[in-house]
Protein backbone atom coordinates (compact mmCIF):
# COMPACT_ATOMS: atom_id res chain seq x y z
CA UNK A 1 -28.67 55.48 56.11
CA UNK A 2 -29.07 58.06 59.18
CA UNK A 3 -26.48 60.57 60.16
CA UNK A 4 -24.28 60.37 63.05
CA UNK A 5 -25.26 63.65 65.43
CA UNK A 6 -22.02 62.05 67.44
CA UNK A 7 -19.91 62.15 64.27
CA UNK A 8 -21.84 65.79 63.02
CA UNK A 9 -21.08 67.30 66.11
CA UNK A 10 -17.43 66.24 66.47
CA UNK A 11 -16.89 68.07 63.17
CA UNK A 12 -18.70 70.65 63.72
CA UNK A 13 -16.42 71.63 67.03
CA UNK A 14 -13.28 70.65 65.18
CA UNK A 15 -14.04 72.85 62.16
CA UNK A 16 -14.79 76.12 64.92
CA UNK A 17 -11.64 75.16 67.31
CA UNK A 18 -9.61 75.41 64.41
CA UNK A 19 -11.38 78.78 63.16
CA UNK A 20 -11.39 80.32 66.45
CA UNK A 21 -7.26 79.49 66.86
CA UNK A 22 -6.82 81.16 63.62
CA UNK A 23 -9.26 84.19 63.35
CA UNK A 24 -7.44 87.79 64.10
CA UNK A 25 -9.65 90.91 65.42
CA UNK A 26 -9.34 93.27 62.74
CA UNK A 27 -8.82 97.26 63.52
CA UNK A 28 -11.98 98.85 65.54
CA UNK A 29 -14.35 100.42 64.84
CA UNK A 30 -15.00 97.81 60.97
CA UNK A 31 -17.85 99.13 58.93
CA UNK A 32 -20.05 97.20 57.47
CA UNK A 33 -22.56 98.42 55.17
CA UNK A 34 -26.19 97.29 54.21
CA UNK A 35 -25.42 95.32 51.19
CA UNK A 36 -23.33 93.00 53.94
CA UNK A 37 -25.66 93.08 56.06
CA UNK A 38 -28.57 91.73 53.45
CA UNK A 39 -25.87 89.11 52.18
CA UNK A 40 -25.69 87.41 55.96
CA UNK A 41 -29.53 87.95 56.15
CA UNK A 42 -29.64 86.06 52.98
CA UNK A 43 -27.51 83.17 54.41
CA UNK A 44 -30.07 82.72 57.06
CA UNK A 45 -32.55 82.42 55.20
CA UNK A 46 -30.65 79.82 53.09
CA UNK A 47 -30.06 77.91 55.93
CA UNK A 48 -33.53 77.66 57.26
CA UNK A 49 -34.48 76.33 53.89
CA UNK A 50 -31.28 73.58 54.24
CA UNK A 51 -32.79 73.57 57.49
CA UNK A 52 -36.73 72.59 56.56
CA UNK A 53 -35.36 70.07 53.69
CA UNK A 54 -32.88 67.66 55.46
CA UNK A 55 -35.63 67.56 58.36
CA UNK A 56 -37.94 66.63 55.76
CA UNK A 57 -35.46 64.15 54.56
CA UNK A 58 -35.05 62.33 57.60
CA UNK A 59 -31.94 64.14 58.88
CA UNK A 60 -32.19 65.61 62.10
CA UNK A 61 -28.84 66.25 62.77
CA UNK A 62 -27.55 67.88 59.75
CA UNK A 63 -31.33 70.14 59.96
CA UNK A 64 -30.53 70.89 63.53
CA UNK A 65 -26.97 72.18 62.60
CA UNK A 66 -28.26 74.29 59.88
CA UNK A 67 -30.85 75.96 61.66
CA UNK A 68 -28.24 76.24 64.83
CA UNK A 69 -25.87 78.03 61.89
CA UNK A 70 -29.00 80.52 60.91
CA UNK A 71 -29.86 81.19 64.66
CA UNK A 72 -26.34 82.13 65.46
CA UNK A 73 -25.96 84.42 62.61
CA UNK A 74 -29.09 86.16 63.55
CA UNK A 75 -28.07 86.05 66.97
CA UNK A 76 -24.17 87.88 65.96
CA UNK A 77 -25.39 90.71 63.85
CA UNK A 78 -28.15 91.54 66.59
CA UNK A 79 -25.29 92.07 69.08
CA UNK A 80 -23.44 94.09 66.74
CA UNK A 81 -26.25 95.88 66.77
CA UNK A 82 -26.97 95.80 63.16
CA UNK A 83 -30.39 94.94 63.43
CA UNK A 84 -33.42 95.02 66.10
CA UNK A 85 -36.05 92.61 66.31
């Protein structure tokens, strides 16, 4: 049976509508240390394995949104300026 990227995506903006009503800007200047750092660093590279083995499954969609999830976590700690490329 193949995924819905219709269906995927519908979720997927659902899930961040609701996250982005609820989320609260904490108190500037947050710190965040290495360790947190290597722990979202990690998640990437989680996802780009998730990423490699649904599209190797037959699953576009659900590879496309994990690799979409990997590239905008790189993409959020490089404008915090966390990390250079």
């Amino acid at each position: 049976m193949r995924e819905s990227a219709t269906e995927r995506t519908a979720k997927y903006i659902e899930i961040t509508t609701t996250s982005m009503k609820r989320l609260k800007i904490r108190d500037l200047p947050a710190t965040v240390n290495e360790t947190q750092v290597h722990y979202v660093l990690d998640l990437v590279r989680g996802y780009v394995k998730d990423a490699k083995h649904y599209a190797q499954k037959g699953k576009p969609a659900t590879s496309l949104a994990c690799v979409a999830y990997a590239e905008g976590l790189l993409d959020a700690i490089k404008f915090l300026e966390l990390v250079e490329f």
